[in-house]
Every structure is written in C-alpha cells, then in structure tokens.
C-alpha atoms as a PDB file:
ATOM      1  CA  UNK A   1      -5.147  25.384 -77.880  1.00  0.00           C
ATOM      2  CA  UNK A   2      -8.905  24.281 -78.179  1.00  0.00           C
ATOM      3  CA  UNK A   3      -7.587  20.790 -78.704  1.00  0.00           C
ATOM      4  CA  UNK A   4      -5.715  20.701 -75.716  1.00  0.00           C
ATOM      5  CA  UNK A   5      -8.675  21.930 -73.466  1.00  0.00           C
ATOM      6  CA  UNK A   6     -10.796  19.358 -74.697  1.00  0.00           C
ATOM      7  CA  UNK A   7      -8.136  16.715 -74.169  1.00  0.00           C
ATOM      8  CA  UNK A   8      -7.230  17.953 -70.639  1.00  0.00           C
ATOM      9  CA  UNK A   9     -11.383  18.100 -69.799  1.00  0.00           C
ATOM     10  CA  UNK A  10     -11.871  14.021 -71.032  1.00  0.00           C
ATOM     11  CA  UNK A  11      -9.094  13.089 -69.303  1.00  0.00           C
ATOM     12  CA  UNK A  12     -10.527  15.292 -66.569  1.00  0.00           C
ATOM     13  CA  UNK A  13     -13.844  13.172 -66.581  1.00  0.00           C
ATOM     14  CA  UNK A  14     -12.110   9.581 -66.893  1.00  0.00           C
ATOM     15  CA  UNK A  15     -10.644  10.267 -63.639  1.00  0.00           C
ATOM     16  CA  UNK A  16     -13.570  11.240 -62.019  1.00  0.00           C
ATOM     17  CA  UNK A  17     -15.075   8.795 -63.587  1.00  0.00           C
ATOM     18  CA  UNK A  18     -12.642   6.240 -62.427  1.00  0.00           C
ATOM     19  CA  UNK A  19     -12.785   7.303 -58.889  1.00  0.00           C
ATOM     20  CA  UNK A  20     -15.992   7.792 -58.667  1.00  0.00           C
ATOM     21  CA  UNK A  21     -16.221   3.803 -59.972  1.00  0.00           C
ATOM     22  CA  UNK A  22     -13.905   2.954 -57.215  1.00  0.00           C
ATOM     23  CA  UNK A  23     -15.624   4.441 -54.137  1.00  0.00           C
ATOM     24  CA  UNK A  24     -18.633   2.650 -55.847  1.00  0.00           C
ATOM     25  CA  UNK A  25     -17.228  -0.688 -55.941  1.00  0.00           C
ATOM     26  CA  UNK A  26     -14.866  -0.631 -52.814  1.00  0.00           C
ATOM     27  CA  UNK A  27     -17.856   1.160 -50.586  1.00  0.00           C
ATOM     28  CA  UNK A  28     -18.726  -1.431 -48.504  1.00  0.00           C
ATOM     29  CA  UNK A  29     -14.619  -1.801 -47.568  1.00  0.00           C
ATOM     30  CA  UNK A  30     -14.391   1.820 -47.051  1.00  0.00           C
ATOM     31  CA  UNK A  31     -17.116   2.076 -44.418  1.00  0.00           C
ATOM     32  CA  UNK A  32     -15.421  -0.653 -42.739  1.00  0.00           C
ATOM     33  CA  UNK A  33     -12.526   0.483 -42.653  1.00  0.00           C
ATOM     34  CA  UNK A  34     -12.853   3.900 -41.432  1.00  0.00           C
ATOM     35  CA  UNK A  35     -15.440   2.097 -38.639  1.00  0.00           C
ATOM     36  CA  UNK A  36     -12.668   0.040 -37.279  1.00  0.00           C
ATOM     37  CA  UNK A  37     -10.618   3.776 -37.408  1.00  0.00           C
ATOM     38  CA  UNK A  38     -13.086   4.748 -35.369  1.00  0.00           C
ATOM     39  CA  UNK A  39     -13.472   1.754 -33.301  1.00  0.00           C
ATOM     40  CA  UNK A  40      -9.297   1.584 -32.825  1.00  0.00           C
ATOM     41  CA  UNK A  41      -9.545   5.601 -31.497  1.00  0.00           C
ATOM     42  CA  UNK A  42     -12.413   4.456 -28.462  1.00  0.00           C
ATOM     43  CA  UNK A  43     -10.262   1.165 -28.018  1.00  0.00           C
ATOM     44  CA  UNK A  44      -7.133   3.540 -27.625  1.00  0.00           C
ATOM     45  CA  UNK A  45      -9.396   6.313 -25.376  1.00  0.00           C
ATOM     46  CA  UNK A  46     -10.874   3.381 -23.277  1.00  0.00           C
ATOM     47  CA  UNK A  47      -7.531   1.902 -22.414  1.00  0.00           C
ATOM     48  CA  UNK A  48      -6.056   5.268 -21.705  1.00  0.00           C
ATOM     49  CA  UNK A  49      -9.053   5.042 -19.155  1.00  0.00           C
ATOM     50  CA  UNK A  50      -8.942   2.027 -17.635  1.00  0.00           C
ATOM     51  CA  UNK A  51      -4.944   1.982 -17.839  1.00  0.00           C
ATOM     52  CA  UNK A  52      -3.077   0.603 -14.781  1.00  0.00           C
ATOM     53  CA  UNK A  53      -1.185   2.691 -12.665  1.00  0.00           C
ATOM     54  CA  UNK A  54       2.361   2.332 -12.723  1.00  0.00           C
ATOM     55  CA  UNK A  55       4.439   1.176  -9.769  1.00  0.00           C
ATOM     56  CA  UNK A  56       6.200   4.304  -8.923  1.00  0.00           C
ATOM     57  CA  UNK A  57       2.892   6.706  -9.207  1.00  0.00           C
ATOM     58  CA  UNK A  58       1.202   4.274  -6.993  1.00  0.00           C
ATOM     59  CA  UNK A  59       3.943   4.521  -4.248  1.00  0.00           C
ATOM     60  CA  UNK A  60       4.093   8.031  -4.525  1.00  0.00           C
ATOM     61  CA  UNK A  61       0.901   8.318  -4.280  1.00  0.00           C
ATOM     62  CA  UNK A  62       0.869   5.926  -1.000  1.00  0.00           C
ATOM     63  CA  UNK A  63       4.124   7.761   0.712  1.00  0.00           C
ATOM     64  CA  UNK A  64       1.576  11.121   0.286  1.00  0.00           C
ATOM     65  CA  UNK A  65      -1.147   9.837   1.607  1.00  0.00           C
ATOM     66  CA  UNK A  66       0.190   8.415   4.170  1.00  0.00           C
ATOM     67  CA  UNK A  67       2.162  11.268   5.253  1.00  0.00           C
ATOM     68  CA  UNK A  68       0.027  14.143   4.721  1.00  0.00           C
ATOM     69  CA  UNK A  69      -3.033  12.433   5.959  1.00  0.00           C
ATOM     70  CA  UNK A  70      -5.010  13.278   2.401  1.00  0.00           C
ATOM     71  CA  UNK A  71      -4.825  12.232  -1.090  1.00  0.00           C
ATOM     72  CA  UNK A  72      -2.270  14.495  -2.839  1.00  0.00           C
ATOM     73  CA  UNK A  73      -1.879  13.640  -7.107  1.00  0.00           C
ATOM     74  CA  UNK A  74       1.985  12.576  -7.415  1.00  0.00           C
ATOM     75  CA  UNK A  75       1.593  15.541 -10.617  1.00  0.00           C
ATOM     76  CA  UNK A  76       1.106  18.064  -7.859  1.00  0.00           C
ATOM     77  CA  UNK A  77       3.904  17.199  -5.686  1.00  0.00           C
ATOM     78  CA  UNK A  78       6.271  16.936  -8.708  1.00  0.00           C
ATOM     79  CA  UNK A  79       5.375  20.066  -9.911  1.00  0.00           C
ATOM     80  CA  UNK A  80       5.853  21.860  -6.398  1.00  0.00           C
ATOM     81  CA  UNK A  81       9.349  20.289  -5.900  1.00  0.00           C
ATOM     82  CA  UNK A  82      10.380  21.813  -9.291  1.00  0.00           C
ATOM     83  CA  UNK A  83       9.100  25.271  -8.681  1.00  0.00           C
ATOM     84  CA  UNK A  84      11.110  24.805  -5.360  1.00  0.00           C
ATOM     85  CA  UNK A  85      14.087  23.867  -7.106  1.00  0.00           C
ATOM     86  CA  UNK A  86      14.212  26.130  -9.868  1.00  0.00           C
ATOM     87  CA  UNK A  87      12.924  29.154  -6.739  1.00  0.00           C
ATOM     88  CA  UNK A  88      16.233  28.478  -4.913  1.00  0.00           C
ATOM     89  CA  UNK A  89      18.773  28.297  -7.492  1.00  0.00           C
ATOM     90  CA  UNK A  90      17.688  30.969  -8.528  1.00  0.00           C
ATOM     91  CA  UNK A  91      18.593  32.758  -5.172  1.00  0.00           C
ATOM     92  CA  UNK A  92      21.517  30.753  -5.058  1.00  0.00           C
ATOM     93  CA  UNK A  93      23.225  31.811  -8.186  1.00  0.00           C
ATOM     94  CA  UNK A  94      23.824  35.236  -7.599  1.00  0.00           C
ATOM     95  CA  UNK A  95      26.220  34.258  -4.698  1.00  0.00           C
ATOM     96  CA  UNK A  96      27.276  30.593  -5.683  1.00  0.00           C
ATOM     97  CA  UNK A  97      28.738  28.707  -8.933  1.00  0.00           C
ATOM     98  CA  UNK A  98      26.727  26.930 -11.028  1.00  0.00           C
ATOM     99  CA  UNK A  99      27.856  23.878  -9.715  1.00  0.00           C
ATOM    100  CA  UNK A 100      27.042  25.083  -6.198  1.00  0.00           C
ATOM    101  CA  UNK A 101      23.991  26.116  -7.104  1.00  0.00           C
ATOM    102  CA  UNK A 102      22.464  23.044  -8.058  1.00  0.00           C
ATOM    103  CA  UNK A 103      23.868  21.101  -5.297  1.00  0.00           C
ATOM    104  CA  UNK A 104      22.471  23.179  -2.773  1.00  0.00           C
ATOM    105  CA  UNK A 105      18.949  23.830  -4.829  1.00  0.00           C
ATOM    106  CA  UNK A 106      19.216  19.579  -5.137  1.00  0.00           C
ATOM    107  CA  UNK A 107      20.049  19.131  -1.177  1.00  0.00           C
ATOM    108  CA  UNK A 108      17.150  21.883  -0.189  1.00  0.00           C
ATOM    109  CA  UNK A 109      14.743  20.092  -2.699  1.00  0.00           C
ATOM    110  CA  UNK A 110      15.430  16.660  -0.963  1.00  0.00           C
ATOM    111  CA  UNK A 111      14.520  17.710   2.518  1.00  0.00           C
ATOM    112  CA  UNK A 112      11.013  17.912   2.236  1.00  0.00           C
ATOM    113  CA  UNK A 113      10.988  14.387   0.165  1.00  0.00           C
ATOM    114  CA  UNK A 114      13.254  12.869   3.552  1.00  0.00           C
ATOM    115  CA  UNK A 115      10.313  13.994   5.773  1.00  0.00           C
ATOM    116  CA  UNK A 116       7.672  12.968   4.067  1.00  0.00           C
ATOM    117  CA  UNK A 117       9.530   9.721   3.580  1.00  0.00           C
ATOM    118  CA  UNK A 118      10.351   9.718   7.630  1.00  0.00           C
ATOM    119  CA  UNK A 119       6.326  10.515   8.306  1.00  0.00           C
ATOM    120  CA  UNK A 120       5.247   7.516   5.978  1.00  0.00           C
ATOM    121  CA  UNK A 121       7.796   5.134   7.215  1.00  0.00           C
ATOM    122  CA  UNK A 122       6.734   6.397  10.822  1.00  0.00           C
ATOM    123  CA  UNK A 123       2.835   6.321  10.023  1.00  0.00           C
ATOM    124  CA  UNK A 124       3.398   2.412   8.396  1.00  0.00           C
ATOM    125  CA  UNK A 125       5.633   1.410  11.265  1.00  0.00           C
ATOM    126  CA  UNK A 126       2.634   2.146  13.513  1.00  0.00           C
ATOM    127  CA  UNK A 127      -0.388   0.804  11.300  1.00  0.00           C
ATOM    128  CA  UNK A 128       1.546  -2.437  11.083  1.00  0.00           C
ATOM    129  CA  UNK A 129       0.832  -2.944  14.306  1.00  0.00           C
ATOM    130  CA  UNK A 130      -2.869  -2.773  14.331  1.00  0.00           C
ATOM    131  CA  UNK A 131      -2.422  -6.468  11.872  1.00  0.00           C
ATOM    132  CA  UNK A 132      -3.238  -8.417  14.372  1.00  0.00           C
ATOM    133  CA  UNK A 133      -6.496  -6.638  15.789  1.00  0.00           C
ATOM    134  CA  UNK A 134      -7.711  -5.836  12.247  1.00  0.00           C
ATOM    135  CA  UNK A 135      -6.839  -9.788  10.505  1.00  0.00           C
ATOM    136  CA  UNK A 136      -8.514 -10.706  13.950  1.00  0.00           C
ATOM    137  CA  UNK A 137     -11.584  -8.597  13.364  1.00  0.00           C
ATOM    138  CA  UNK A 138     -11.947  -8.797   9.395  1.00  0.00           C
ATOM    139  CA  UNK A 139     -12.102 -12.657   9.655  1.00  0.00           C
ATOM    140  CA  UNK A 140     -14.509 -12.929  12.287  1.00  0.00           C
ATOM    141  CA  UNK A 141     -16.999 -10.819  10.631  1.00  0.00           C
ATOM    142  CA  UNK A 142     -16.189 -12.165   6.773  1.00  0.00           C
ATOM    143  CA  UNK A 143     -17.064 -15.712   8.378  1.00  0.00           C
ATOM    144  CA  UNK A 144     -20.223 -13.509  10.339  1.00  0.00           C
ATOM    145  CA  UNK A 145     -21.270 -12.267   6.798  1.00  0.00           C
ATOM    146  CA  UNK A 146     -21.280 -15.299   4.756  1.00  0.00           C
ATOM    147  CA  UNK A 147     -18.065 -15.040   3.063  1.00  0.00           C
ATOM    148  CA  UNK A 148     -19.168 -10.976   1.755  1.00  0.00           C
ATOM    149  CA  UNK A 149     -15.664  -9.495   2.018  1.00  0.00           C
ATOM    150  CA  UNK A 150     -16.889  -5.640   1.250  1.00  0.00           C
ATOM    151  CA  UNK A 151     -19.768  -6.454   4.577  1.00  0.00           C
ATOM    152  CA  UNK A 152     -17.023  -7.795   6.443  1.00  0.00           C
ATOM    153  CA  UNK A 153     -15.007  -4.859   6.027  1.00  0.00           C
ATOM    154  CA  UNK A 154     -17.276  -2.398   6.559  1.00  0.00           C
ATOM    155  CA  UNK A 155     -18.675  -4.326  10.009  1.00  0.00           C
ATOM    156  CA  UNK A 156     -14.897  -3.601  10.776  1.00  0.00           C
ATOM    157  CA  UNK A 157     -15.205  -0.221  10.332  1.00  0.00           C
ATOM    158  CA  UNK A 158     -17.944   0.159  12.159  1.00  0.00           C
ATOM    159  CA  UNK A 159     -17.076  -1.171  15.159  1.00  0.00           C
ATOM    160  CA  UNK A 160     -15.359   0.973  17.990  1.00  0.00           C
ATOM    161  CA  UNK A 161     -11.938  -0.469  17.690  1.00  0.00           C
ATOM    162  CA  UNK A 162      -8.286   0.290  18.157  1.00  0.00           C
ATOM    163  CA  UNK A 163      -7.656   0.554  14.121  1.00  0.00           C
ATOM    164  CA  UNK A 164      -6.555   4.592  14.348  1.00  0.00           C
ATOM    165  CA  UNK A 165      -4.159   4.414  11.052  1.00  0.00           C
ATOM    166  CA  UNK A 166      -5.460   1.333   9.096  1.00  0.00           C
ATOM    167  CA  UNK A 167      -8.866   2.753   9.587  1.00  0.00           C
ATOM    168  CA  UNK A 168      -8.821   5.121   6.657  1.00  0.00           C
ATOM    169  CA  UNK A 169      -7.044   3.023   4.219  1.00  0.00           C
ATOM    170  CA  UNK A 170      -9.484   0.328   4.865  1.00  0.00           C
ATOM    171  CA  UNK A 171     -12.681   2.612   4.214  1.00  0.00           C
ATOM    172  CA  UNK A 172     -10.958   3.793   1.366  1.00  0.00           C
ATOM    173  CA  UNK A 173     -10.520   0.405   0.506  1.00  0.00           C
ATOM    174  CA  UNK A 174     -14.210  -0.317   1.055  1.00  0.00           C
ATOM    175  CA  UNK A 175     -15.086   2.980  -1.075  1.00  0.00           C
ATOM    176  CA  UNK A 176     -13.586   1.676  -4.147  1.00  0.00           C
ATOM    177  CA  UNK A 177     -14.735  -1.763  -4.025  1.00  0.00           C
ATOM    178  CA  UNK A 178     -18.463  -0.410  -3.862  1.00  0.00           C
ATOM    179  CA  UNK A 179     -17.924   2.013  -6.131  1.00  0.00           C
ATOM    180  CA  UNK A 180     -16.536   0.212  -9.192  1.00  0.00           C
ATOM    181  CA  UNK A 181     -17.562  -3.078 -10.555  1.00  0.00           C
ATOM    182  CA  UNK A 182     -14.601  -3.119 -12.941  1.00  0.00           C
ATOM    183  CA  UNK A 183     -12.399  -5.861 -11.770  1.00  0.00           C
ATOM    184  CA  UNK A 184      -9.300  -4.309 -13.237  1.00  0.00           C
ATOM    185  CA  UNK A 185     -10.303  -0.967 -11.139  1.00  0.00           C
ATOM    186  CA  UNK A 186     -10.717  -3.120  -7.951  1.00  0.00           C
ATOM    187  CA  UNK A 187      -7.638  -4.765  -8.292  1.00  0.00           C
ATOM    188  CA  UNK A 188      -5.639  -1.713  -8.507  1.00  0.00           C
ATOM    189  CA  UNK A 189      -7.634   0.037  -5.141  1.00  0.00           C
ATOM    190  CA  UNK A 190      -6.306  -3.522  -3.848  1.00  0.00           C
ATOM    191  CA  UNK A 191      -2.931  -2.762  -4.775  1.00  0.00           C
ATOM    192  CA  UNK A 192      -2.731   0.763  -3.140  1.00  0.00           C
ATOM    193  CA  UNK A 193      -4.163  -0.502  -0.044  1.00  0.00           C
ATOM    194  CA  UNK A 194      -1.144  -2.855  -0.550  1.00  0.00           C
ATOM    195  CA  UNK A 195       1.265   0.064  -0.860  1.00  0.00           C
ATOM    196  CA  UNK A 196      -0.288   1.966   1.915  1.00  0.00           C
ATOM    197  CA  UNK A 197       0.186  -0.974   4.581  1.00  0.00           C
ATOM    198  CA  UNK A 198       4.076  -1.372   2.937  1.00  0.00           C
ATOM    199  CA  UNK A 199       4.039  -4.716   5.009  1.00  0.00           C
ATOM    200  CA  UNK A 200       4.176  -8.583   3.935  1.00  0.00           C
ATOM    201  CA  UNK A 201       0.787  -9.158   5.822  1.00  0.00           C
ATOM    202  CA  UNK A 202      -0.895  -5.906   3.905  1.00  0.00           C
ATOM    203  CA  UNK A 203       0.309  -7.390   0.607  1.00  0.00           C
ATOM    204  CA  UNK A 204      -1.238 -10.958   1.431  1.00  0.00           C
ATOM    205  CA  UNK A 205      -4.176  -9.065   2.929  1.00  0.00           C
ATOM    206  CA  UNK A 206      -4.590  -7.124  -0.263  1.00  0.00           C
ATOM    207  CA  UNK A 207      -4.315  -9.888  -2.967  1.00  0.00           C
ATOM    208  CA  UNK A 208      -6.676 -11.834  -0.547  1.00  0.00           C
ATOM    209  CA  UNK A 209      -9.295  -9.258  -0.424  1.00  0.00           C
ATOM    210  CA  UNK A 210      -9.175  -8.659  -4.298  1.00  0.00           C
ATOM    211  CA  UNK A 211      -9.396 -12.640  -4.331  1.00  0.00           C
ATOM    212  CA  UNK A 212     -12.664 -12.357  -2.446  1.00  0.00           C
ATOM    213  CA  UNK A 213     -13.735  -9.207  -4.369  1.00  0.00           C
ATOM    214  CA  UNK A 214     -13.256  -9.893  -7.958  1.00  0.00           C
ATOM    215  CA  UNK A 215     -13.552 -13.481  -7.911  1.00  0.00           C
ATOM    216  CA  UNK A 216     -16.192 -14.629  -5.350  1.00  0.00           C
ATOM    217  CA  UNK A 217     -13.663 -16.892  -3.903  1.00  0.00           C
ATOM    218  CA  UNK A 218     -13.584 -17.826   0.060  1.00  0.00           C
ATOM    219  CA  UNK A 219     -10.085 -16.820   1.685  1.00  0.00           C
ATOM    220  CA  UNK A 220     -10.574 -17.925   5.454  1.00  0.00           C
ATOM    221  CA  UNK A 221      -8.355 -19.969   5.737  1.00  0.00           C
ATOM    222  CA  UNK A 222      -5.578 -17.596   4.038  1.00  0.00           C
ATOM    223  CA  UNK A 223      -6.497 -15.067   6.876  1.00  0.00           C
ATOM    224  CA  UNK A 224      -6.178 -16.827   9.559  1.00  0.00           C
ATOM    225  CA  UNK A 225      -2.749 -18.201   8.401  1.00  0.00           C
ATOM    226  CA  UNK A 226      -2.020 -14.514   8.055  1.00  0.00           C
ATOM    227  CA  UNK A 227      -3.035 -13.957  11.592  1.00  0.00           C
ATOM    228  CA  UNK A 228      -1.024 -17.316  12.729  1.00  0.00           C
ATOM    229  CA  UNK A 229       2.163 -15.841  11.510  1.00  0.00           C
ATOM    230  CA  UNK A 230       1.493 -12.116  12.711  1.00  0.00           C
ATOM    231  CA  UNK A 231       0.784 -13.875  16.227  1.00  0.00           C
ATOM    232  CA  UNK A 232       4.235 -15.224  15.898  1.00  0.00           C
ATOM    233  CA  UNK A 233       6.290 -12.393  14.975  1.00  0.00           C
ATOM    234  CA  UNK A 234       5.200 -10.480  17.864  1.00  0.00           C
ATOM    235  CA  UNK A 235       7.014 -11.627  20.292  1.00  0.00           C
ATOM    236  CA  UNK A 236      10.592 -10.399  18.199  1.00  0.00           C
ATOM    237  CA  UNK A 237       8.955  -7.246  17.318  1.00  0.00           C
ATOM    238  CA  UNK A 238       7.906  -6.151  21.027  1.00  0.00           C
ATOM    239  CA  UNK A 239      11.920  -6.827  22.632  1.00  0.00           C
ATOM    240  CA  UNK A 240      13.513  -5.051  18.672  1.00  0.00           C
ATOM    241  CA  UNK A 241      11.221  -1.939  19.325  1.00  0.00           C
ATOM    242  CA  UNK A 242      12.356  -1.643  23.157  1.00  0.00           C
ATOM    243  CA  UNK A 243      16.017  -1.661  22.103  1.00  0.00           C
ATOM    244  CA  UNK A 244      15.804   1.002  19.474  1.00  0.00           C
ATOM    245  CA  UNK A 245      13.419   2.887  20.866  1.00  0.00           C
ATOM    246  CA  UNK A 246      16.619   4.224  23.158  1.00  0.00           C
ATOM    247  CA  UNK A 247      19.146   4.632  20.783  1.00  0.00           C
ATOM    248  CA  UNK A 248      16.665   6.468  18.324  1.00  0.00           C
ATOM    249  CA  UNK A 249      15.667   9.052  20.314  1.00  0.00           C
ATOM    250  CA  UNK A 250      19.233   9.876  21.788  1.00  0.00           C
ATOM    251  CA  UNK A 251      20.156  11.000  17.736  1.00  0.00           C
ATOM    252  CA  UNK A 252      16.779  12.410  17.498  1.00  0.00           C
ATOM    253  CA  UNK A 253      18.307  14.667  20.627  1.00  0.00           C
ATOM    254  CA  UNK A 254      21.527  14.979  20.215  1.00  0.00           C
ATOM    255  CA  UNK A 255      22.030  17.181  17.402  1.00  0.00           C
ATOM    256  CA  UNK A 256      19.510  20.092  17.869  1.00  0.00           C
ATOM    257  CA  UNK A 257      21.433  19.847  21.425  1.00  0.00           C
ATOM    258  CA  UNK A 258      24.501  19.967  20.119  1.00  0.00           C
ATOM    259  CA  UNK A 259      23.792  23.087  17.569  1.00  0.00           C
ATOM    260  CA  UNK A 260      22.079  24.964  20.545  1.00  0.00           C
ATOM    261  CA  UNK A 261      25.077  24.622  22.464  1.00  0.00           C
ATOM    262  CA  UNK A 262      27.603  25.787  19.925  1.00  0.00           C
ATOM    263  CA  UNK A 263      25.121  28.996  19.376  1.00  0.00           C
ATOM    264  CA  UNK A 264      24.989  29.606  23.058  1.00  0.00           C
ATOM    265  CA  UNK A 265      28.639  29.176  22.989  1.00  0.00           C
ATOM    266  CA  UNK A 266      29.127  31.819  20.486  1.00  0.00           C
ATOM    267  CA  UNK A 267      26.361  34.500  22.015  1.00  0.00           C
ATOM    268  CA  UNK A 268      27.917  34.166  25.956  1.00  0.00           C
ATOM    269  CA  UNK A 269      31.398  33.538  25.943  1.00  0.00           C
ATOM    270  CA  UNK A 270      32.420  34.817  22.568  1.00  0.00           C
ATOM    271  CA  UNK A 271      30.282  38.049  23.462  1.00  0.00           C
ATOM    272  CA  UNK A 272      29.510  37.582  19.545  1.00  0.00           C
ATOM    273  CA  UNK A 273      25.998  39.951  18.885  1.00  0.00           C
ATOM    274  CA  UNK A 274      22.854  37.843  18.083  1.00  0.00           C
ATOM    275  CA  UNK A 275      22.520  40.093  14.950  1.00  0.00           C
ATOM    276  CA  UNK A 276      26.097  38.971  14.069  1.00  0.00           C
ATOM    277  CA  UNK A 277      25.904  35.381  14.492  1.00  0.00           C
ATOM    278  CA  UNK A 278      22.425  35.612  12.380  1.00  0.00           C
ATOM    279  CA  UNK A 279      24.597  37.158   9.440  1.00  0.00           C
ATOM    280  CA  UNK A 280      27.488  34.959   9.837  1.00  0.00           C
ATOM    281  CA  UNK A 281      25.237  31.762   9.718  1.00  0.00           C
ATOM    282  CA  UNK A 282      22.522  33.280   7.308  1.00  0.00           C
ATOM    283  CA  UNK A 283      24.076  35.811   5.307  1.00  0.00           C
ATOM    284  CA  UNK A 284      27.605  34.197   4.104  1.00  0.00           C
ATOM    285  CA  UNK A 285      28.576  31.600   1.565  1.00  0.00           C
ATOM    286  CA  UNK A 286      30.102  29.395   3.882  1.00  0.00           C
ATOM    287  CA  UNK A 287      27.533  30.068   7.263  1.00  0.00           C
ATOM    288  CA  UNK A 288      24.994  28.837   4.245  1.00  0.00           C
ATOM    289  CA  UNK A 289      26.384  25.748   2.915  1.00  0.00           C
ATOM    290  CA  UNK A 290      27.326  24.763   6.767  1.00  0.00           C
ATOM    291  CA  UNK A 291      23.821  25.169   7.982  1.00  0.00           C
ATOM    292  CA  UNK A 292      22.519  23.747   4.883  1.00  0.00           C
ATOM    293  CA  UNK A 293      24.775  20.344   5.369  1.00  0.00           C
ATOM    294  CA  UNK A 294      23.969  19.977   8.927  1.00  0.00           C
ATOM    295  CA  UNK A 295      19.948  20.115   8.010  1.00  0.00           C
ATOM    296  CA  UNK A 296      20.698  17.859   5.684  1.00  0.00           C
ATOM    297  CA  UNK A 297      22.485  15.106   7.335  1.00  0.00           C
ATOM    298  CA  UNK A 298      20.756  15.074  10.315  1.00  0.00           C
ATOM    299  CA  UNK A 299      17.070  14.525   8.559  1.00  0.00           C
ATOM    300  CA  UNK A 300      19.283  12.165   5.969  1.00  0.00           C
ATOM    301  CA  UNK A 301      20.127  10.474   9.206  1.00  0.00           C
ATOM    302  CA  UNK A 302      16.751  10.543  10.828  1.00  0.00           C
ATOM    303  CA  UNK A 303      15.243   8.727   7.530  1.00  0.00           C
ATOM    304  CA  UNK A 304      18.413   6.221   7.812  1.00  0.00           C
ATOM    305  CA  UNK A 305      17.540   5.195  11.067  1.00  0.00           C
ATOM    306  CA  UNK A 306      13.626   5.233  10.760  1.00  0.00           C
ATOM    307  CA  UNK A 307      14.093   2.859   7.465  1.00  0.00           C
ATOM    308  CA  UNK A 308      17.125   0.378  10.082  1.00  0.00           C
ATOM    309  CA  UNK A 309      15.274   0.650  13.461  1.00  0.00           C
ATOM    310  CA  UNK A 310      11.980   1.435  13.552  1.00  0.00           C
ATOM    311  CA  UNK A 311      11.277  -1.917  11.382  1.00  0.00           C
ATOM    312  CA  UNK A 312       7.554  -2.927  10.913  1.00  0.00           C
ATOM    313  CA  UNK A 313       5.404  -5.543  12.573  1.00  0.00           C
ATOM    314  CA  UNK A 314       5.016  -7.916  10.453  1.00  0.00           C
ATOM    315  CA  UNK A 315       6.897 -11.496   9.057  1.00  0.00           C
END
C-alpha cells in the first residue's frame, strides 16, 4: 500500500512537472494565442456594430417612417402585430374553428400593415414630386459651396422652399452625414434616404450624395442629368395623375356609400332596431366574418389602386 502511494505521488510530480515544462516552453504561443481569442471576440463585437442593415429592416423601417411621420424600430412594430394577432384569436376561438380563427386573426393583423403601406405609398407619391425643386436647389448651392455636398444640403434646408415631405428625410440625411465619419455608416444613412424617396431619381440622388460624401468626388454633372430627365417625365406624369385622380376617388367613395345605404336600408324600411342590426353585424359568426371581408377588401383594394394609379414622379 505504501508502495503504491509513493508510485502514484512521482507519477503525480512528472506530470506536473511535464506541464509545468510545457506552459514554460510554449508561453510565448499561449499568450498569443489567447490575444488573438481576444482580438477575434472585439473583431466579432465590432462587426456586430458596424453591421449593415439588411434590405427588408431598412424598408420597414422607411414604410414607418414615412407613414407615421417618426422613426418607429421595425422590432417594435413586429412585436405589436404579434400581440395583435395572438389578442384576437384569442377572442376568436371561443366562437370560430381553428382554422377560422387564424384566418380572421391573419386578415385583422393585415389591415393595419395595408394602411400603413397606403400612407407610405401616398406620402412617396407626393415627395416625388418635390424632385425637381429639390435636384434644382441642391445643385445650385453644391456648385455655390464649392463642391461641399453636406453645405449644400443644409443651404437647402434652410431656405424657405416648397420641400414639405423631402424636407425631413433630407435633414435626416444631413444629421447622419455630420454625425458619423464612418464611411460604411454614411453609406447606409444614404441608402435609407434611398428607401424613403422609393423613386429612381432618390436612388441616383442617394448613391450620388454618398459619392460626394464618402469619397470627395464632384457629381454635378450627374445632378443635373438627374434633373434633365425629371424635367422630362413631367409632362406624362401631370395628364396620368389627372386621369386617375377621377377614377380613384369614385372607389375611395363608393363603398362606405354603398355600406351606408344597405344599413339605412335595413333601419327604415326593414323597421329592423338599431340595437338589432348592431348584434346581427357585431355579435354573430357570420355578421363578423362579413364585416370583416368587406374591411378587408376594400383597404386591400385601396392599397391595389394606390400601388397601379397613384404612380410616382419620377423616370
């Protein structure tokens, strides 16, 4: 037994003493490698940083702010819609099927994304046709400034001018540029100014500006070819938006019409009790689902015809 203690204890110490051999010899390798560890985690932290945003966060996050009027985080919005959702099937499983349920949860969830889309479509439709004015107004004062896109831009701004949508994106714009020297950070500010506009002329605009911003170099003469070609498409746009202007706001009209008529309908000669019609259209499966499709359809047919007729300015 005492033998096998004092084996176990020397081969006990020519371990440690092994190890303790090869941390001395390999020490210089082991500090570098656990610095490069350490170097790999900031790399890894830093790019996590400084990553690019995605194409679909960055045009949710344009459709939001160009909807609501203020920056909303895409995270936010998501989250909302699912507390929504999961809100109203709730409700609707006690008197629908499962299958039901999630349809109508689905279709009630999708009307506030239709609107927003209809605002943002609607708000972009109009900002597209300040181009002109602001490409007319930006190069003027970049050529003023001595080629300084960020003083050119903000001359723009401050300058009493007709710019009531474009306005905001642009100082945002401006905000960014000033406020980061990162060129990967400036590009990306370039690119949602880019998504905000949602035109052909914003996305020349915005690689244009980033040209000037990051790179130093002088894009005159790819503004005013900008404003050439927005000087020609005006004439088209001016005789589409006078005929769909009628035909828009005759659907826009005719439904809510329509619905108030088949109420009125029911209350006078039907002699059907407001209270009744209420429960019948509010407090039934199939008064539900109806009223439910209808709202449906007519904002899915709003957003149709915003996305057909009321096309942009632009070339």
């Amino acid at each position: 037994m005492k033998a096998e203690n004092i084996l176990l204890s020397v081969t006990v110490v020519c371990y440690a003493t092994l190890f303790l051999g090869i941390i001395f010899v390999s020490y210089e390798r082991i500090q570098l490698f656990l610095a490069r560890l350490r170097m790999r985690h900031r790399l890894r932290a830093r790019s996590a940083e400084y990553r690019e945003t995605i194409a679909a966060e960055l045009w949710l996050r344009a459709v939001l702010s160009s909807s609501i009027g203020r920056a909303v985080s895409p995270s936010f919005f998501l989250g909302g819609l699912c507390a929504l959702f999961l809100i109203l099937f709730l409700l609707c499983f006690k008197t629908f099927t499962l299958f039901m349920s999630i349809l109508v949860s689905l279709a009630a969830v999708s009307l506030p994304c239709l609107l927003l889309f209809i605002k943002a479509s609607t708000m972009q439709q109009k900002g597209s046709q300040e181009g002109e004015y602001l490409l007319s107004n930006l190069l003027r004062y970049y050529r003023i400034s001595n080629f300084n896109i960020c003083e050119a831009i903000e001359r723009t701004l401050q300058e009493e001018s007709e710019l009531r949508i474009t306005r905001k994106h642009l100082f945002s714009l401006l905000l960014q540029l000033r406020a980061s020297g990162d060129k990967s950070k400036m590009k990306n500010a370039c690119d949602e100014f880019s998504y905000l506009l949602g035109t052909n002329w914003g996305r020349m605009l915005a690689h244009n500006i980033a040209e000037a911003a990051v790179k130093g170099s002088n894009v005159s003469l790819a503004l005013e070819d900008i404003q050439i070609q927005l000087r020609e498409a005006r004439t088209a746009a001016e005789e589409r938006k006078r005929l769909n202007g009628e035909s828009l706001r005759m659907t826009c009209l005719l439904v809510p019409i329509l619905y108030l008529v088949t109420v009125a309908m029911s209350l006078w000669y039907l002699e059907l009790p407001l209270f009744h019609f209420f429960k019948n259209q509010f407090g039934t499966r199939e008064g539900l689902v109806f009223f439910l499709l209808i709202s449906f359809l007519f904002v899915a047919d709003q957003g149709f015809l915003t996305l057909v007729l009321k096309q942009k300015y632009d070339y």
